[in-house]
Protein backbone atom coordinates (compact mmCIF):
# COMPACT_ATOMS: atom_id res chain seq x y z
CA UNK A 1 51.15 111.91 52.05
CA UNK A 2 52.03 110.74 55.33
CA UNK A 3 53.22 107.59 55.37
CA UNK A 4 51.21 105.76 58.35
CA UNK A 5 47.98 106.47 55.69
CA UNK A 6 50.07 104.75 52.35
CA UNK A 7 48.49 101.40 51.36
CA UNK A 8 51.39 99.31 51.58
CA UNK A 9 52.81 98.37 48.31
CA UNK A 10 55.06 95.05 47.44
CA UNK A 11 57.47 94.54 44.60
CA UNK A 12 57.44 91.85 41.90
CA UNK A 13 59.56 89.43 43.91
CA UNK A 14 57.49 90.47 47.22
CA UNK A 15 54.72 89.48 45.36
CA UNK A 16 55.35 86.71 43.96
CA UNK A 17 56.62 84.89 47.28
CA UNK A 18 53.35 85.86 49.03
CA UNK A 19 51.33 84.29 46.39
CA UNK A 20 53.74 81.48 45.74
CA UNK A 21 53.95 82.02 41.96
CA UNK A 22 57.13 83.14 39.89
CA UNK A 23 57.76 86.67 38.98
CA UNK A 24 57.76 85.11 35.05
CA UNK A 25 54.47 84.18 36.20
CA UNK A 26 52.85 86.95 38.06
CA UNK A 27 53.72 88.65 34.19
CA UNK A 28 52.63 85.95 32.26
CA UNK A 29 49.35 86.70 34.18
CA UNK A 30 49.05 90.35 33.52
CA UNK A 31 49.96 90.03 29.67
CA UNK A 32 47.40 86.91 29.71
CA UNK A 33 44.60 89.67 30.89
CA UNK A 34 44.21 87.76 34.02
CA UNK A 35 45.21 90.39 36.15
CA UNK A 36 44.81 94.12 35.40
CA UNK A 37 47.62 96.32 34.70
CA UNK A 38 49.27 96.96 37.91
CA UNK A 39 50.06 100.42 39.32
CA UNK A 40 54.00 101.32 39.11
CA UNK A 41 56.08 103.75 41.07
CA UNK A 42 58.31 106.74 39.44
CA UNK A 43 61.25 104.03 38.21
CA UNK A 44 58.38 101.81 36.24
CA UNK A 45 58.72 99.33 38.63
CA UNK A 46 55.55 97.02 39.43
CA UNK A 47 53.93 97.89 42.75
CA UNK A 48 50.94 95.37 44.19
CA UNK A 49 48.30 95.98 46.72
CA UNK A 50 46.82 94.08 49.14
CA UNK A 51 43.70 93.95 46.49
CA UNK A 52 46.18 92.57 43.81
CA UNK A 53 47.44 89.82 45.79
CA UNK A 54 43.53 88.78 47.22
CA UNK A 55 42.97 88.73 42.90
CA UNK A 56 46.54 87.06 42.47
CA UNK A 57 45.40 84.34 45.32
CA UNK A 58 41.70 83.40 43.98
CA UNK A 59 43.62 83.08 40.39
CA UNK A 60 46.10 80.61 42.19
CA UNK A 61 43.38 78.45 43.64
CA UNK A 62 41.61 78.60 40.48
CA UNK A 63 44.25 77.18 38.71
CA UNK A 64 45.44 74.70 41.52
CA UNK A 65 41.60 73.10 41.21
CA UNK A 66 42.54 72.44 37.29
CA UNK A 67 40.89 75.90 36.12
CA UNK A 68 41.68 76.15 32.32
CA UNK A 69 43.10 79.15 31.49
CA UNK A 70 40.31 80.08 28.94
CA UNK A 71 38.06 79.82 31.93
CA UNK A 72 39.94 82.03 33.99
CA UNK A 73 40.54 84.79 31.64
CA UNK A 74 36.86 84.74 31.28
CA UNK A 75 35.95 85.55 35.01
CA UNK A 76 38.60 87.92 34.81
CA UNK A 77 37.14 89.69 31.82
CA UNK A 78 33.62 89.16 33.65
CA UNK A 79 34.53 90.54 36.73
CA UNK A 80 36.04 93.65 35.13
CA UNK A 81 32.44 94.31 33.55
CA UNK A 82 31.33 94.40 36.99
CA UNK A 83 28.00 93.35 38.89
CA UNK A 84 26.24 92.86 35.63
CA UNK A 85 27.91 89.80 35.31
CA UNK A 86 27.29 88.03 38.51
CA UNK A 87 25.09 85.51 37.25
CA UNK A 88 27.94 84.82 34.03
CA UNK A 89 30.43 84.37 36.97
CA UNK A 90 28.62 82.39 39.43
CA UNK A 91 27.90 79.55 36.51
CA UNK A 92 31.15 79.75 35.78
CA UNK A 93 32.46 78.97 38.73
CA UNK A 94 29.73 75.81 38.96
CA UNK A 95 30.57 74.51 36.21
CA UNK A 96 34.34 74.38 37.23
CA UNK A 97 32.93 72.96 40.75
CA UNK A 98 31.32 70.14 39.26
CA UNK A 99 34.67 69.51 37.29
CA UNK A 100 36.52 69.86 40.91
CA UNK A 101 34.49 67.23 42.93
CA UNK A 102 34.55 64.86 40.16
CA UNK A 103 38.25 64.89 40.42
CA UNK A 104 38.04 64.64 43.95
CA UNK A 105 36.03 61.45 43.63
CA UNK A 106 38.39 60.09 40.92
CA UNK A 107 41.52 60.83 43.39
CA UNK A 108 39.29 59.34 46.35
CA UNK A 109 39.01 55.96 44.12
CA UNK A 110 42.85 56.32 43.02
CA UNK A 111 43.80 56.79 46.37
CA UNK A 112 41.57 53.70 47.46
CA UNK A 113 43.64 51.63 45.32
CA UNK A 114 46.99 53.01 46.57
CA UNK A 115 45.88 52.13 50.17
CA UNK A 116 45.00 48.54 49.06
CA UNK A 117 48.47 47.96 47.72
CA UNK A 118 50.36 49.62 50.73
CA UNK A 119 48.49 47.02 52.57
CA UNK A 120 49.32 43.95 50.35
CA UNK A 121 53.54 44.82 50.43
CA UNK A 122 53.29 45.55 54.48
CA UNK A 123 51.50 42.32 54.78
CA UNK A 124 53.95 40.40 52.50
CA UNK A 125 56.98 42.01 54.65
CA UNK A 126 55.14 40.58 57.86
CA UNK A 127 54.90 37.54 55.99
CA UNK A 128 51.15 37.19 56.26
């Protein structure tokens, strides 16, 4: 095959750095049935694709917004079912939104109270 037609492949490490996980994570991930087995070259070696890493990205954000695990593994098993489960996946993914912007508004409060306090100690170090 020539070469300039190859999907370009990355290694475990490459991976991992583009995605800004761990390689013990990127495996935790595939044994956890979050990510589907990924294609290997001739030495067994873990190869991932540009799809892999889009898949390896939304499971990052997903679990950067406080996505259980349990929740995740779901989609992923829902997704792999394919478009018969759209409607499964889009709930699932409102229900996790609601759970996202009520954290926001809980860190939005928090950080209301953090701004308050900044303000009393520069105000005491002014000496108003």
């Amino acid at each position: 095959m020539d070469i300039s037609t190859r999907e370009r492949v990355l290694s475990v490490g490459e991976a991992a750095a583009r995605v800004g996980l761990t390689t013990y994570t990127l495996r935790w991930y595939e044994q956890e049935g979050l990510v589907a087995p990924v294609g290997r070259d001739s030495a067994g070696r873990r190869r991932y694709t540009e799809a892999d890493l889009s898949w390896l990205m939304l499971l990052t954000r997903l679990r950067r917004t406080g996505m259980p695990v349990r929740d995740m593994r779901r989609y992923a098993e829902l997704a792999r079912q394919g478009d018969r489960t759209r409607a499964a996946r889009r709930a699932l993914f409102e229900a996790h939104r609601v759970r996202v912007l009520t954290r926001m508004a809980e860190l939005e409060e928090d950080l209301k109270v953090l701004n308050y306090k900044i303000e009393i100690y520069r105000c005491a170090e002014e000496g108003r």
